[in-house]
N, C-alpha and C. Protein backbone atom coordinates (compact mmCIF):
# COMPACT_ATOMS: atom_id res chain seq x y z
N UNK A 1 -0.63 -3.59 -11.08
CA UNK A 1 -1.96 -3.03 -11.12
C UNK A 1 -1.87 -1.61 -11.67
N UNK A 2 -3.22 -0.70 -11.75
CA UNK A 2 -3.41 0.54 -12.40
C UNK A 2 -4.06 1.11 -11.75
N UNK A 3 -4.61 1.95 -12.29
CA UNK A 3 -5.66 2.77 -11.99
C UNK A 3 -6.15 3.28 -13.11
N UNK A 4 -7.76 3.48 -13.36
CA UNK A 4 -8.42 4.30 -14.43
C UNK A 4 -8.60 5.60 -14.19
N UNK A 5 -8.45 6.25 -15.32
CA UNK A 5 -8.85 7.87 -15.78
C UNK A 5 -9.12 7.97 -16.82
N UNK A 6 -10.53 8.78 -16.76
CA UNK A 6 -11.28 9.53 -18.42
C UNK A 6 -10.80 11.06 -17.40
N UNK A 7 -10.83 11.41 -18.96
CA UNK A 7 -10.57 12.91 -18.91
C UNK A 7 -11.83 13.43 -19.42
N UNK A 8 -12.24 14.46 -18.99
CA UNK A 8 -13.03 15.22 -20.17
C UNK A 8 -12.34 16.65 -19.98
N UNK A 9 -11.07 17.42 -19.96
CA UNK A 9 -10.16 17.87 -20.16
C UNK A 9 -9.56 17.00 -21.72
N UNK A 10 -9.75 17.73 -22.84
CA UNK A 10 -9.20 18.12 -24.22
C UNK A 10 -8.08 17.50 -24.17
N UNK A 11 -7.11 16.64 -23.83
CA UNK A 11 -6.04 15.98 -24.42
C UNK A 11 -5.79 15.40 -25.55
N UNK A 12 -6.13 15.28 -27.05
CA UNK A 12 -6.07 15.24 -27.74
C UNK A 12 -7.52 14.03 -27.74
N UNK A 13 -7.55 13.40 -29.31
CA UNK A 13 -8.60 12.73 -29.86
C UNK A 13 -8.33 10.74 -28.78
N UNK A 14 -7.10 10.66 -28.66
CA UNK A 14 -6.88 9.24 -28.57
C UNK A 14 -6.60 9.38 -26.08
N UNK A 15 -7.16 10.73 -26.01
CA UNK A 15 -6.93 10.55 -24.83
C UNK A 15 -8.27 11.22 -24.21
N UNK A 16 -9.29 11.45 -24.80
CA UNK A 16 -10.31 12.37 -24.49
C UNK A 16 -11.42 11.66 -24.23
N UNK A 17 -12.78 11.09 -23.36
CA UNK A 17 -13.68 10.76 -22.86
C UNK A 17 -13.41 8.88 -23.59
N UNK A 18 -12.09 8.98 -23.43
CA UNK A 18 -12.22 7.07 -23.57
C UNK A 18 -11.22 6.57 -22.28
N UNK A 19 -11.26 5.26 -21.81
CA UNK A 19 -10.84 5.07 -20.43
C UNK A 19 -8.96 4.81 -20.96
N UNK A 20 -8.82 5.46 -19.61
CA UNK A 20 -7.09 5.66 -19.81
C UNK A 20 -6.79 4.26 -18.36
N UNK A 21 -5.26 4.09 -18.65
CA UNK A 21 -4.85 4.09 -17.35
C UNK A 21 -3.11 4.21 -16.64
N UNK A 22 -3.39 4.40 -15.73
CA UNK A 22 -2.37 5.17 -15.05
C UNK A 22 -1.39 4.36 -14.15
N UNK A 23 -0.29 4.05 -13.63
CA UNK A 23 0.32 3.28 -12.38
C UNK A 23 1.05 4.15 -11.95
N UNK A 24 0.92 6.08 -11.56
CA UNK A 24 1.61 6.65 -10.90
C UNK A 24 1.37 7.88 -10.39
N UNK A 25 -0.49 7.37 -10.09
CA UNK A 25 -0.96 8.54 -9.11
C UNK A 25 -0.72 8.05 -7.85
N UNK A 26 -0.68 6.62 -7.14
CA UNK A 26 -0.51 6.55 -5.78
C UNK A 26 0.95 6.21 -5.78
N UNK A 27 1.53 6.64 -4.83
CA UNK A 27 3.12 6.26 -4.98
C UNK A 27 2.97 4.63 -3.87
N UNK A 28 3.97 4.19 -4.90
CA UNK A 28 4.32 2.97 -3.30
C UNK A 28 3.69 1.76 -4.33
N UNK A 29 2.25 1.70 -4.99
CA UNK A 29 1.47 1.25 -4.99
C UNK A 29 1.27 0.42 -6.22
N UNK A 30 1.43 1.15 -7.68
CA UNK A 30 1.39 0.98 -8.89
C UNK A 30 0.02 0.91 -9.56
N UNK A 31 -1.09 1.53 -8.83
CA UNK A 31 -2.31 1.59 -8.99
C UNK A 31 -2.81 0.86 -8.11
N UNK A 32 -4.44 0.95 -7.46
CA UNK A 32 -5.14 0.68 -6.79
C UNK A 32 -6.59 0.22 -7.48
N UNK A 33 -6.81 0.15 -9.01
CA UNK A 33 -7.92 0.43 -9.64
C UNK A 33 -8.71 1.49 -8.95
N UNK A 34 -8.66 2.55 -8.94
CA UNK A 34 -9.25 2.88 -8.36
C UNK A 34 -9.96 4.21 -9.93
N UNK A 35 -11.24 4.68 -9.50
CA UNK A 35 -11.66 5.51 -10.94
C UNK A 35 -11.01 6.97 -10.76
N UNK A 36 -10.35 7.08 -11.35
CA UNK A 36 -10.17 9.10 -11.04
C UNK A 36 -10.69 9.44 -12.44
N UNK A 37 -10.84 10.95 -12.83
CA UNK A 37 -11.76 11.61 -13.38
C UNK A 37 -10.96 13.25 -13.64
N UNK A 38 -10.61 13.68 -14.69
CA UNK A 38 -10.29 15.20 -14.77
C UNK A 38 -11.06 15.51 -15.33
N UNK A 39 -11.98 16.93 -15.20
CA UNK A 39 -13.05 17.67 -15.44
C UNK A 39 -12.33 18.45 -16.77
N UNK A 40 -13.27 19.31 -17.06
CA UNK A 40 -12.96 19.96 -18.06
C UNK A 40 -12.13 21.07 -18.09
N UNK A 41 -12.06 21.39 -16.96
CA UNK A 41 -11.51 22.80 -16.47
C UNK A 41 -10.00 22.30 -15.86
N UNK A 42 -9.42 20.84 -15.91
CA UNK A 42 -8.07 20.29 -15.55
C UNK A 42 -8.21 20.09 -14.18
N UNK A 43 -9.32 19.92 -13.52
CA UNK A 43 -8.96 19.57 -12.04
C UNK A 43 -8.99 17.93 -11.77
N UNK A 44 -8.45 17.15 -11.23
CA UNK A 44 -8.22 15.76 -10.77
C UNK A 44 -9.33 15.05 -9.66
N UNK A 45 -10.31 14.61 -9.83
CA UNK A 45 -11.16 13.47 -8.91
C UNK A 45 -11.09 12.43 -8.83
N UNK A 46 -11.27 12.29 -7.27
CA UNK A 46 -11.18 11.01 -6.86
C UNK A 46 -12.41 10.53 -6.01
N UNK A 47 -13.17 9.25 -6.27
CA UNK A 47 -14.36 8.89 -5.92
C UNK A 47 -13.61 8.77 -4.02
N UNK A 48 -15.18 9.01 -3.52
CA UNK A 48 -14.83 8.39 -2.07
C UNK A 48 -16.57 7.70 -1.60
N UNK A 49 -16.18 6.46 -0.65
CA UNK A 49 -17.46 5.61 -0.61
C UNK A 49 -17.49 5.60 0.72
N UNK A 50 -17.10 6.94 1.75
CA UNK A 50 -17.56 6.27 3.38
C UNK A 50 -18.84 6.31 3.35
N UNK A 51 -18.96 5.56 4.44
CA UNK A 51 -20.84 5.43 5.16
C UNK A 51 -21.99 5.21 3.90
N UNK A 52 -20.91 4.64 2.83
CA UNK A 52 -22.08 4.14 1.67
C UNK A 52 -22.57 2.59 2.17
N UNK A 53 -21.63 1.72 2.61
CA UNK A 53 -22.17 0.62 3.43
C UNK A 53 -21.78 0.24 4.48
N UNK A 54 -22.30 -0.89 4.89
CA UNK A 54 -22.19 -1.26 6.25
C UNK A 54 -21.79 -2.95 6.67
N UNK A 55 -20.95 -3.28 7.16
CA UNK A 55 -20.51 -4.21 7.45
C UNK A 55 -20.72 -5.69 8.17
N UNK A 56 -21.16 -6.46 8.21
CA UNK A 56 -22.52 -7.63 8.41
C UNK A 56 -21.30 -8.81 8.64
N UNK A 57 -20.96 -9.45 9.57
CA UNK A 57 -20.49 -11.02 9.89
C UNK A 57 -21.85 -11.36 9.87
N UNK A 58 -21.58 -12.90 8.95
CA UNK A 58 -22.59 -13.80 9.40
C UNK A 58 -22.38 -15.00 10.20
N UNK A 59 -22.90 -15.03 10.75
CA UNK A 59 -22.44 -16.38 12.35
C UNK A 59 -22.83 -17.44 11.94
N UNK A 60 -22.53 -18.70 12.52
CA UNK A 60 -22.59 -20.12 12.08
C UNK A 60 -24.31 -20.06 12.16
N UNK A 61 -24.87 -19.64 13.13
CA UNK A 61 -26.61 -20.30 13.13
C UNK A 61 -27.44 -19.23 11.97
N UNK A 62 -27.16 -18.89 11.11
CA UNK A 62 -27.58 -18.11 10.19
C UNK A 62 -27.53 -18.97 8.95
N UNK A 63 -28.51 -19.00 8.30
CA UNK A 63 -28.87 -19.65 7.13
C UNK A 63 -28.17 -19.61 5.70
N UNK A 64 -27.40 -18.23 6.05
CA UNK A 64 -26.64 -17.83 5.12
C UNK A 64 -24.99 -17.94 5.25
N UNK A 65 -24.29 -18.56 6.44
CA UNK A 65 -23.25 -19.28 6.78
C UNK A 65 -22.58 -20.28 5.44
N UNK A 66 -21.92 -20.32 5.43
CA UNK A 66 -21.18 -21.37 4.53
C UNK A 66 -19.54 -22.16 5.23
N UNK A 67 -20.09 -23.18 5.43
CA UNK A 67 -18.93 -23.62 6.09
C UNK A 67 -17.64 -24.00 5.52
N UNK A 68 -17.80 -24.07 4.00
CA UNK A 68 -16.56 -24.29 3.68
C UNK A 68 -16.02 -22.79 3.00
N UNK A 69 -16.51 -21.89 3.68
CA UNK A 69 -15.78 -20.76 2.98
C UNK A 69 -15.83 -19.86 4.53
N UNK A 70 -15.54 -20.29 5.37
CA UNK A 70 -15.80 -19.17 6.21
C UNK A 70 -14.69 -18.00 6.89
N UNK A 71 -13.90 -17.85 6.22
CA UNK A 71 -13.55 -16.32 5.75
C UNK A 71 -14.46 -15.17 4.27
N UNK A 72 -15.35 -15.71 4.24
CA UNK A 72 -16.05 -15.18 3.33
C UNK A 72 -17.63 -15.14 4.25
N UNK A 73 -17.98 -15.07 5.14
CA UNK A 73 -19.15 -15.12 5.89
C UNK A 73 -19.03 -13.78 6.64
N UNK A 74 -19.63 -12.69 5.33
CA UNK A 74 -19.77 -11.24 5.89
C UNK A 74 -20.89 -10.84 4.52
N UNK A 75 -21.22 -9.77 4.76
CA UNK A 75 -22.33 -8.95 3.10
C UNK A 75 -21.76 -7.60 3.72
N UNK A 76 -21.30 -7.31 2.70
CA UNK A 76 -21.97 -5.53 2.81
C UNK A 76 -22.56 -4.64 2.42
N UNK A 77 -23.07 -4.29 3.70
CA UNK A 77 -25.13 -3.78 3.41
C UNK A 77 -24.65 -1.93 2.90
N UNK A 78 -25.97 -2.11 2.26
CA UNK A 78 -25.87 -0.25 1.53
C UNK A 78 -27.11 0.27 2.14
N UNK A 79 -26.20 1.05 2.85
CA UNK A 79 -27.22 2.64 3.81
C UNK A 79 -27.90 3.33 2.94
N UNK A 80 -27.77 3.41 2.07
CA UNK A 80 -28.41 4.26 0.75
C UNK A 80 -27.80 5.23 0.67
N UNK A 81 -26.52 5.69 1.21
CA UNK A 81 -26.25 6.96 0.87
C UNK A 81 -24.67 6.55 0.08
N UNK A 82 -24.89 7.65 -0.90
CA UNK A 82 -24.25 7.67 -2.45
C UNK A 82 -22.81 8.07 -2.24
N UNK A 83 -21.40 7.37 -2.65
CA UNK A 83 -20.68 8.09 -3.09
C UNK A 83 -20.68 9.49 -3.73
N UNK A 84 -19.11 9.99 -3.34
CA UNK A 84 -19.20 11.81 -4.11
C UNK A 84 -17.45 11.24 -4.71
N UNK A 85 -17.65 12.36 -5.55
CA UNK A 85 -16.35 12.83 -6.22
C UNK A 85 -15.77 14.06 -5.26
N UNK A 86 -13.83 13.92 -4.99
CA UNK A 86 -13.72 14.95 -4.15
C UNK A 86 -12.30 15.09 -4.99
N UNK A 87 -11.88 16.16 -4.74
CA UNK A 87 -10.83 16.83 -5.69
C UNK A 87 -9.61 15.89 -4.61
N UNK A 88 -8.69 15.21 -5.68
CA UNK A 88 -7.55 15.01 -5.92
C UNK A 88 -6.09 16.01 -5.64
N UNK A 89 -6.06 16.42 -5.30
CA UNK A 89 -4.70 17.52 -4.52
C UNK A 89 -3.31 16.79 -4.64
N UNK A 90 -3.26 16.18 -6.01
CA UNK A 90 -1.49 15.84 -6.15
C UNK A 90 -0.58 17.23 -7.00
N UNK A 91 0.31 16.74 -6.75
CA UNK A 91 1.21 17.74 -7.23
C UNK A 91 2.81 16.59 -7.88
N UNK A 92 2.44 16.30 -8.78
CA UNK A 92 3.60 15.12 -9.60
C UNK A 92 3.21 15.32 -10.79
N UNK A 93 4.01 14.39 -11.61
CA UNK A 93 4.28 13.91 -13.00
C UNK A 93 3.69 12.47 -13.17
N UNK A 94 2.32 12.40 -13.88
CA UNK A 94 2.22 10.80 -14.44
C UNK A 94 1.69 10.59 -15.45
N UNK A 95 1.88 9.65 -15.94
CA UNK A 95 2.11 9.37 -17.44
C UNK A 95 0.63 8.22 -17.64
N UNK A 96 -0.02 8.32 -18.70
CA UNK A 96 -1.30 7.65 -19.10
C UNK A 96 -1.10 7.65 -20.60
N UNK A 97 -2.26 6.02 -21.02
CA UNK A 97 -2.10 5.76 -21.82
C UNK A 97 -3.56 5.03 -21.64
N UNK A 98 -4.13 4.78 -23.27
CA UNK A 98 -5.31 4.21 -24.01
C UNK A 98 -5.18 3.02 -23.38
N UNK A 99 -6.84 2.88 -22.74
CA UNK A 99 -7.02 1.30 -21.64
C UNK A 99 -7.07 0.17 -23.38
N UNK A 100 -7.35 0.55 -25.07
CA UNK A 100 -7.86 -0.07 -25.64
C UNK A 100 -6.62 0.05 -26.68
N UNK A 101 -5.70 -0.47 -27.43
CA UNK A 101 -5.03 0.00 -28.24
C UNK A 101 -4.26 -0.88 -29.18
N UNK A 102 -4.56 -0.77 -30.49
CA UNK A 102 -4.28 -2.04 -31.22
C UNK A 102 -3.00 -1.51 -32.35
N UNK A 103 -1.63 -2.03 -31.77
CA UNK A 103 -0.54 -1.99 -32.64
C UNK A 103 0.51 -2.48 -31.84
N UNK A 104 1.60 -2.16 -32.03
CA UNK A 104 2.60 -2.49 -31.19
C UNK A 104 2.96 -1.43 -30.17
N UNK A 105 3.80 -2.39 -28.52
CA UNK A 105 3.72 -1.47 -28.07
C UNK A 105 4.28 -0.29 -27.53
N UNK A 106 5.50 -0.71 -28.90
CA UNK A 106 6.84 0.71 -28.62
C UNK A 106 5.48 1.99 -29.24
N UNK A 107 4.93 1.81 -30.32
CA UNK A 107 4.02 2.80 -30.17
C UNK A 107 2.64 3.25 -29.51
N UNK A 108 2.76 2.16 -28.58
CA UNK A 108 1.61 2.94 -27.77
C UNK A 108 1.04 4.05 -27.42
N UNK A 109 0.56 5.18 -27.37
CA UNK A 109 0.71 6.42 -27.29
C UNK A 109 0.59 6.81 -25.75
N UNK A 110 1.35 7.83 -25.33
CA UNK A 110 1.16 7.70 -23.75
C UNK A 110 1.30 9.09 -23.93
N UNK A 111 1.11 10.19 -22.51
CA UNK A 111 0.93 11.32 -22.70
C UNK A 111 1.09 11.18 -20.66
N UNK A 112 2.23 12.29 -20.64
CA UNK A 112 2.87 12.96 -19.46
C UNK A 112 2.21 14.20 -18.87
N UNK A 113 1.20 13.90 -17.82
CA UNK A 113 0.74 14.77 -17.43
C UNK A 113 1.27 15.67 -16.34
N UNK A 114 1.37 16.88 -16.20
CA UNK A 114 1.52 17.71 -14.62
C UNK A 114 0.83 18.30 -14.09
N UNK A 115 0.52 17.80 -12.58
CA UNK A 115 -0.64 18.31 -11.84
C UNK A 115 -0.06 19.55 -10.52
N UNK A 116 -0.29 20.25 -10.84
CA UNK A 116 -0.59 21.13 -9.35
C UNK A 116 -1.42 21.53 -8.65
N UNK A 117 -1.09 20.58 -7.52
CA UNK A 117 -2.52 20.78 -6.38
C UNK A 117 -3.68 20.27 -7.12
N UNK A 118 -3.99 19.45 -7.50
CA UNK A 118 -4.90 19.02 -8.37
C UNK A 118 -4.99 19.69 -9.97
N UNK A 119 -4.50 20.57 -10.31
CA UNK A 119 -4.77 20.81 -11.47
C UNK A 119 -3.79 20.76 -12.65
N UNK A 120 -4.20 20.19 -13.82
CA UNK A 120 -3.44 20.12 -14.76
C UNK A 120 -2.37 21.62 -14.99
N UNK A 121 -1.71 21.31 -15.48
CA UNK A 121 -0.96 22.51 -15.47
C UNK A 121 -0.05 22.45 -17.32
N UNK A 122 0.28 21.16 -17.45
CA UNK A 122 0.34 20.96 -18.85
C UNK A 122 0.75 19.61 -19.31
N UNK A 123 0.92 19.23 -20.24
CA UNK A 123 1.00 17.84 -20.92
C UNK A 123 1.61 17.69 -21.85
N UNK A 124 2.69 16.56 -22.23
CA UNK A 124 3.03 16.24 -23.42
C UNK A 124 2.92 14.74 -24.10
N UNK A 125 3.65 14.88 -24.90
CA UNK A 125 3.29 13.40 -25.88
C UNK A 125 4.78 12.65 -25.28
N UNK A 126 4.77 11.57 -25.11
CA UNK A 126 6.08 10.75 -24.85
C UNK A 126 5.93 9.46 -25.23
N UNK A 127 4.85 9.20 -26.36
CA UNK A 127 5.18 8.13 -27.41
C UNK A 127 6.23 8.00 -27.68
N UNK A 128 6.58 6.30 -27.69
CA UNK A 128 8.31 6.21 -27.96
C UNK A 128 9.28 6.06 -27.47
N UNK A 129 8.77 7.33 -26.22
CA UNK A 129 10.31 7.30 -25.04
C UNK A 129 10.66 6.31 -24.43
């Protein structure tokens, strides 16, 4: 698995407001899909969804029961209140590359980012390596 990131932080033309993705912001993990986001100014976001919904079993005398799926007999309801973006606080090395990219894929283009405490700190090209 991965994880997505747009930047709108300037990384060149093939890494800049188009979707990237990543397998080494969560360790352990190899991505979570999960959306992260660097601002313009190099800082790192990460969406968070508590108390956006709410959790519903549905019981056999409910109309909406399904008996041949019933590990799937739940909804989850939306409180109306909205996800936020909250700053990201890693401090590593990870490497991203174009979610869209048509050639081969020793040249894929990938680009080595370093974050401190959430913020970019600098980047290179490691196409190739």
């Amino acid at each position: 698995m991965f994880d997505y990131l747009r930047s709108s932080y300037d990384l060149g033309e093939q890494f800049t407001n188009v979707i990237l993705h990543t397998k080494d912001i969560e360790d352990g993990y190899g991505g979570t899909m999960t959306n992260y986001w660097i601002d313009p100014a190099g800082r790192l976001w990460v969406p968070h969804y508590r108390d956006t919904h709410t959790f519903e079993e549905i019981e056999k005398d409910d109309e909406r029961y399904n008996d041949k799926m019933t590990f799937l007999n739940f909804e989850w309801i939306p409180t109306g209140k909205h996800g936020l973006y909250k700053p990201h606080e890693i401090t590593k090395y990870i490497e991203i590359y174009p979610e869209n990219w048509k050639g081969e894929w020793e040249q894929w283009p990938r680009l080595r980012l370093h974050f401190k405490c959430g913020i970019l700190q600098d980047y290179e090209d490691v196409t190739g390596r």
